[in-house]
Protein backbone atom coordinates (compact mmCIF):
# COMPACT_ATOMS: atom_id res chain seq x y z
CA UNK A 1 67.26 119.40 131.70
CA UNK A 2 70.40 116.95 130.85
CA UNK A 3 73.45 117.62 129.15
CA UNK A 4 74.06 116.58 125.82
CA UNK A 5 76.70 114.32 125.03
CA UNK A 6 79.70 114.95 124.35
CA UNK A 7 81.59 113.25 121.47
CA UNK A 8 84.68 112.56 121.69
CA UNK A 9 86.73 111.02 118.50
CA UNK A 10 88.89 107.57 119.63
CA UNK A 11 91.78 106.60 116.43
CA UNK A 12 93.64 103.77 116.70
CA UNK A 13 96.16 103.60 113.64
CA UNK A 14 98.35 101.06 112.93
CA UNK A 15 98.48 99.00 109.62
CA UNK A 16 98.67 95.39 111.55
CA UNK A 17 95.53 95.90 113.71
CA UNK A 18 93.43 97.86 111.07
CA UNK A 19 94.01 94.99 109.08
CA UNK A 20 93.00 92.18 111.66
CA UNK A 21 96.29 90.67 111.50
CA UNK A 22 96.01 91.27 115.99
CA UNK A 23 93.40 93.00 118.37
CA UNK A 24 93.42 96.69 118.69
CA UNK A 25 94.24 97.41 122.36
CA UNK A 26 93.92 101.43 122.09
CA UNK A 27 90.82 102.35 121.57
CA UNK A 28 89.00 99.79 124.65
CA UNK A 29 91.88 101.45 126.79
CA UNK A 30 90.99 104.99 125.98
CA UNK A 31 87.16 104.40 126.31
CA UNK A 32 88.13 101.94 129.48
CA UNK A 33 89.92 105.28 131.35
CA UNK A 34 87.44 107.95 129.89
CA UNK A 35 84.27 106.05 131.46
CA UNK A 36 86.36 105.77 134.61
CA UNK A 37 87.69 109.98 134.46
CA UNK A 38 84.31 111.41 133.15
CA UNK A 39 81.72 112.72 134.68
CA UNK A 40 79.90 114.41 131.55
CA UNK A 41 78.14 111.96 129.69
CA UNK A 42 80.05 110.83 126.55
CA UNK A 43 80.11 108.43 123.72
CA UNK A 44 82.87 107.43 121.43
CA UNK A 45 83.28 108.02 117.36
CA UNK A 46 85.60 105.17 117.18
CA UNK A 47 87.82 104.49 114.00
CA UNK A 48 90.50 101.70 113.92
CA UNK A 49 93.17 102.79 110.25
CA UNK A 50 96.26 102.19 108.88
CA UNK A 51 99.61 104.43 108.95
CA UNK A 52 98.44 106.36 106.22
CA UNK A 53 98.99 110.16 105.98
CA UNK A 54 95.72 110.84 104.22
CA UNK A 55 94.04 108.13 105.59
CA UNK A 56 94.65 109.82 109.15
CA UNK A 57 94.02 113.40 108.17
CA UNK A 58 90.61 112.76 106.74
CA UNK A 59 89.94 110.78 109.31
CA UNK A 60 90.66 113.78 111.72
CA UNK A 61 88.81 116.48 109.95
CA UNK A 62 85.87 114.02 109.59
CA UNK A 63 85.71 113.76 113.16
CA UNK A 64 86.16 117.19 114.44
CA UNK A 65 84.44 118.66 111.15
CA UNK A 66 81.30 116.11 110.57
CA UNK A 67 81.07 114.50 113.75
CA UNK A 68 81.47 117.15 116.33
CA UNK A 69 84.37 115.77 117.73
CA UNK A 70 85.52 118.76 120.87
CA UNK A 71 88.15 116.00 121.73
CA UNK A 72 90.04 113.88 119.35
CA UNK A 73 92.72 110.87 121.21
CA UNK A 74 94.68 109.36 118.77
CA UNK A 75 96.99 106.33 119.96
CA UNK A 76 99.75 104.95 117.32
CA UNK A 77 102.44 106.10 115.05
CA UNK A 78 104.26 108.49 116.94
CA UNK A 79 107.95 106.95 117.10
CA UNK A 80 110.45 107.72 114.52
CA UNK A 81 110.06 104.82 112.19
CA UNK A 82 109.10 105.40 108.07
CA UNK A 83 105.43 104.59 108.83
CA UNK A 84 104.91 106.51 112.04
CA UNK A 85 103.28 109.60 110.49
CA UNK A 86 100.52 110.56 112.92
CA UNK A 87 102.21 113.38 113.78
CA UNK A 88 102.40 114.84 110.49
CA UNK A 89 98.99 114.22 109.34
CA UNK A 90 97.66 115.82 112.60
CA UNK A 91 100.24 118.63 112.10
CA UNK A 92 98.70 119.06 108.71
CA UNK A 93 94.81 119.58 109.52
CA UNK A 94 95.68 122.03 112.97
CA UNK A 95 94.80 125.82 113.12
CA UNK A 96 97.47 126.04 116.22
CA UNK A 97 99.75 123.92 117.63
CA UNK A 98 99.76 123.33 122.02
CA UNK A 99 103.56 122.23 122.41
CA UNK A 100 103.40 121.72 126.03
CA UNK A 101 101.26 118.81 125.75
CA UNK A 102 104.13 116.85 123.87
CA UNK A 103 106.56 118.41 125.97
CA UNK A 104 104.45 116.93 129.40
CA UNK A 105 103.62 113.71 127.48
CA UNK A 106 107.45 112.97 127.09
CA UNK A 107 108.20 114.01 130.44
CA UNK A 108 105.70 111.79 132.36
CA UNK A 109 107.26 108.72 129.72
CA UNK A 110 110.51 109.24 130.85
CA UNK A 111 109.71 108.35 134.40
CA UNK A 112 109.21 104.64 133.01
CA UNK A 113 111.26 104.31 129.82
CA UNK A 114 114.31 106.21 128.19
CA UNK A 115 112.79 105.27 124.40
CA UNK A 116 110.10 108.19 125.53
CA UNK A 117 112.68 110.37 124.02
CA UNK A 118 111.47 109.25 120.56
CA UNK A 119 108.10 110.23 120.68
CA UNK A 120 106.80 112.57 118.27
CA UNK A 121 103.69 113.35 119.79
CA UNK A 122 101.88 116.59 119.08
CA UNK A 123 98.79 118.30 120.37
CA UNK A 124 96.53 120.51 117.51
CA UNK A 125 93.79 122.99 117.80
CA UNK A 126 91.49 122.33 114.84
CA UNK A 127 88.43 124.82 115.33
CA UNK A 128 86.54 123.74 118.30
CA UNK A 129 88.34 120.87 118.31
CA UNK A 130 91.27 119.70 120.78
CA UNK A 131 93.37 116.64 118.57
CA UNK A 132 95.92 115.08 120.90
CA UNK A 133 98.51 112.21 119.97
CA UNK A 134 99.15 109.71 122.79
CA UNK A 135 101.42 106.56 122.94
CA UNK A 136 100.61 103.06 121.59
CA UNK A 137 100.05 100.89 124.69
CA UNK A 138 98.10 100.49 127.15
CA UNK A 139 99.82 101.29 130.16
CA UNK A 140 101.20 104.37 128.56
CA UNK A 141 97.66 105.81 127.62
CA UNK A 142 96.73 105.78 131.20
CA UNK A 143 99.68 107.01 132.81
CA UNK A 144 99.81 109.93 130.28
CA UNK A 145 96.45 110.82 130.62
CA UNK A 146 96.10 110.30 134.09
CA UNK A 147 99.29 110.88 135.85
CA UNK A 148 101.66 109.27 138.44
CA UNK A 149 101.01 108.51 142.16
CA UNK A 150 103.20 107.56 145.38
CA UNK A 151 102.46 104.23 147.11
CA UNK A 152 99.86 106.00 149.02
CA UNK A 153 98.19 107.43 146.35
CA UNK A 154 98.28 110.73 146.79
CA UNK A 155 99.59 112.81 143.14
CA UNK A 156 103.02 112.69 142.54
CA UNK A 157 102.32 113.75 139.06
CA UNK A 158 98.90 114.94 137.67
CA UNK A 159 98.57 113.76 133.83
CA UNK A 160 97.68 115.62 131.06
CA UNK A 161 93.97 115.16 131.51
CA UNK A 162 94.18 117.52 134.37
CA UNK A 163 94.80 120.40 131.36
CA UNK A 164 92.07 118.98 129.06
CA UNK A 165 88.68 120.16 130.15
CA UNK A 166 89.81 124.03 130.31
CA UNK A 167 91.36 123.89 127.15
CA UNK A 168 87.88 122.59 125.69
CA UNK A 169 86.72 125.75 127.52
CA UNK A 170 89.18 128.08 125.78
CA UNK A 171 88.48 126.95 122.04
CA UNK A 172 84.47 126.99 122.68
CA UNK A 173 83.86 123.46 123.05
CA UNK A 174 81.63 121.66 125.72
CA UNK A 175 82.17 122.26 129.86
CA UNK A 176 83.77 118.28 130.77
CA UNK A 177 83.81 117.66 134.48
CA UNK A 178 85.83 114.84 135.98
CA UNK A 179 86.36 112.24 138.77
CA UNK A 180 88.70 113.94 140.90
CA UNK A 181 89.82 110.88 142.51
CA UNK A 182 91.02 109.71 139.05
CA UNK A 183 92.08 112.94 137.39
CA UNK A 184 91.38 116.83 138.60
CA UNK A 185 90.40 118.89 136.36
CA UNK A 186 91.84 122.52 136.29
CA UNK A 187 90.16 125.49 136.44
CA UNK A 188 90.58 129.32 137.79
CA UNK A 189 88.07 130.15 140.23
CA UNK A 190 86.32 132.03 137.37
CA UNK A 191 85.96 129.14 134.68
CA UNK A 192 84.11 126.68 137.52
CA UNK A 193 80.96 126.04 137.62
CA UNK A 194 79.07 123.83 140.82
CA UNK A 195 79.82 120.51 140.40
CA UNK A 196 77.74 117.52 139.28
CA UNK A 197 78.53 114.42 141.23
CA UNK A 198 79.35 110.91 139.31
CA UNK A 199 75.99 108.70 139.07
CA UNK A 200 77.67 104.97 139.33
């Protein structure tokens, strides 16, 4: 018998690209890596809003409440200016708070930029539900998620992902497996279950 699904909850916010004014580039780089990482099958609850406190938060609760969201990626409004309030809202609809994923997030950002010192990004427990802020672009979604590598690939760095699936575990959400040659997931010996290989 197959696995279910699992849903997983992709938010874009930003006011210019919610309101066509240029082409979201968060959400087909989250679902670009994620169909890459996974080896679960998945599908997306997309949503592309504004930097709106309220907007976000219901958006949040809708996914991980409604939806079934065990994973929510958020990409967007996590710097310092007046409208960068993703942090808050997700702040505002968590049960706990997981401050080492900020703490990582900045650390891997630093390796490329010193401005990674102004992220605000958080990571929330809501329920069964794992809600984590990442940056805006591109480039930074994947090497946060994924990690750094020396020039002959081996890890210099394992991103966040690597923390992810076990966290899911913890909170009573869905068992995610992953590529290991784009991000291994950790487990103790007594969390892993045999392995199902990636059908390309």
């Amino acid at each position: 018998m197959s696995e279910p699904e699992v849903v997983i909850g992709l938010v874009s916010i930003s006011d210019r690209a919610s309101s066509g004014a240029y082409e979201d580039k968060g959400i087909p780089a989250l679902e670009s890596w994620l169909n890459r990482a996974l080896v679960t099958p998945w599908r997306a609850e997309k949503r592309l809003i504004a930097d709106e406190q309220p907007v976000i938060e219901e958006t949040l609760r809708t996914l991980a409440d409604t939806c079934g969201c065990c994973l929510i990626l958020t990409t967007g409004g996590t710097g310092p200016a007046p409208r960068d309030v993703t942090p808050e809202a997700t702040l505002a609809v968590a049960d706990r708070v997981l401050p080492g994923f900020g703490e990582e997030m900045r650390r891997i950002s630093l390796n490329f930029v010193p401005t990674a010192i102004l992220s605000r990004q958080v990571a929330v427990v809501r329920g069964k539900t794992l809600i984590v802020n990442l940056p805006g672009q591109p480039k930074s979604i994947v090497e946060t998620l994924e990690g750094l590598r020396h020039e002959d690939g081996s890890w210099r760095h394992k991103g966040i992902f690597a923390a992810i699936p076990y966290c899911i575990d913890l909170i009573g959400g869905p068992y995610i497996e992953t590529d290991p040659d784009v991000i291994p997931a950790f487990r103790p010996k007594s969390a892993q279950r045999p392995t199902t290989k990636k059908v390309s």
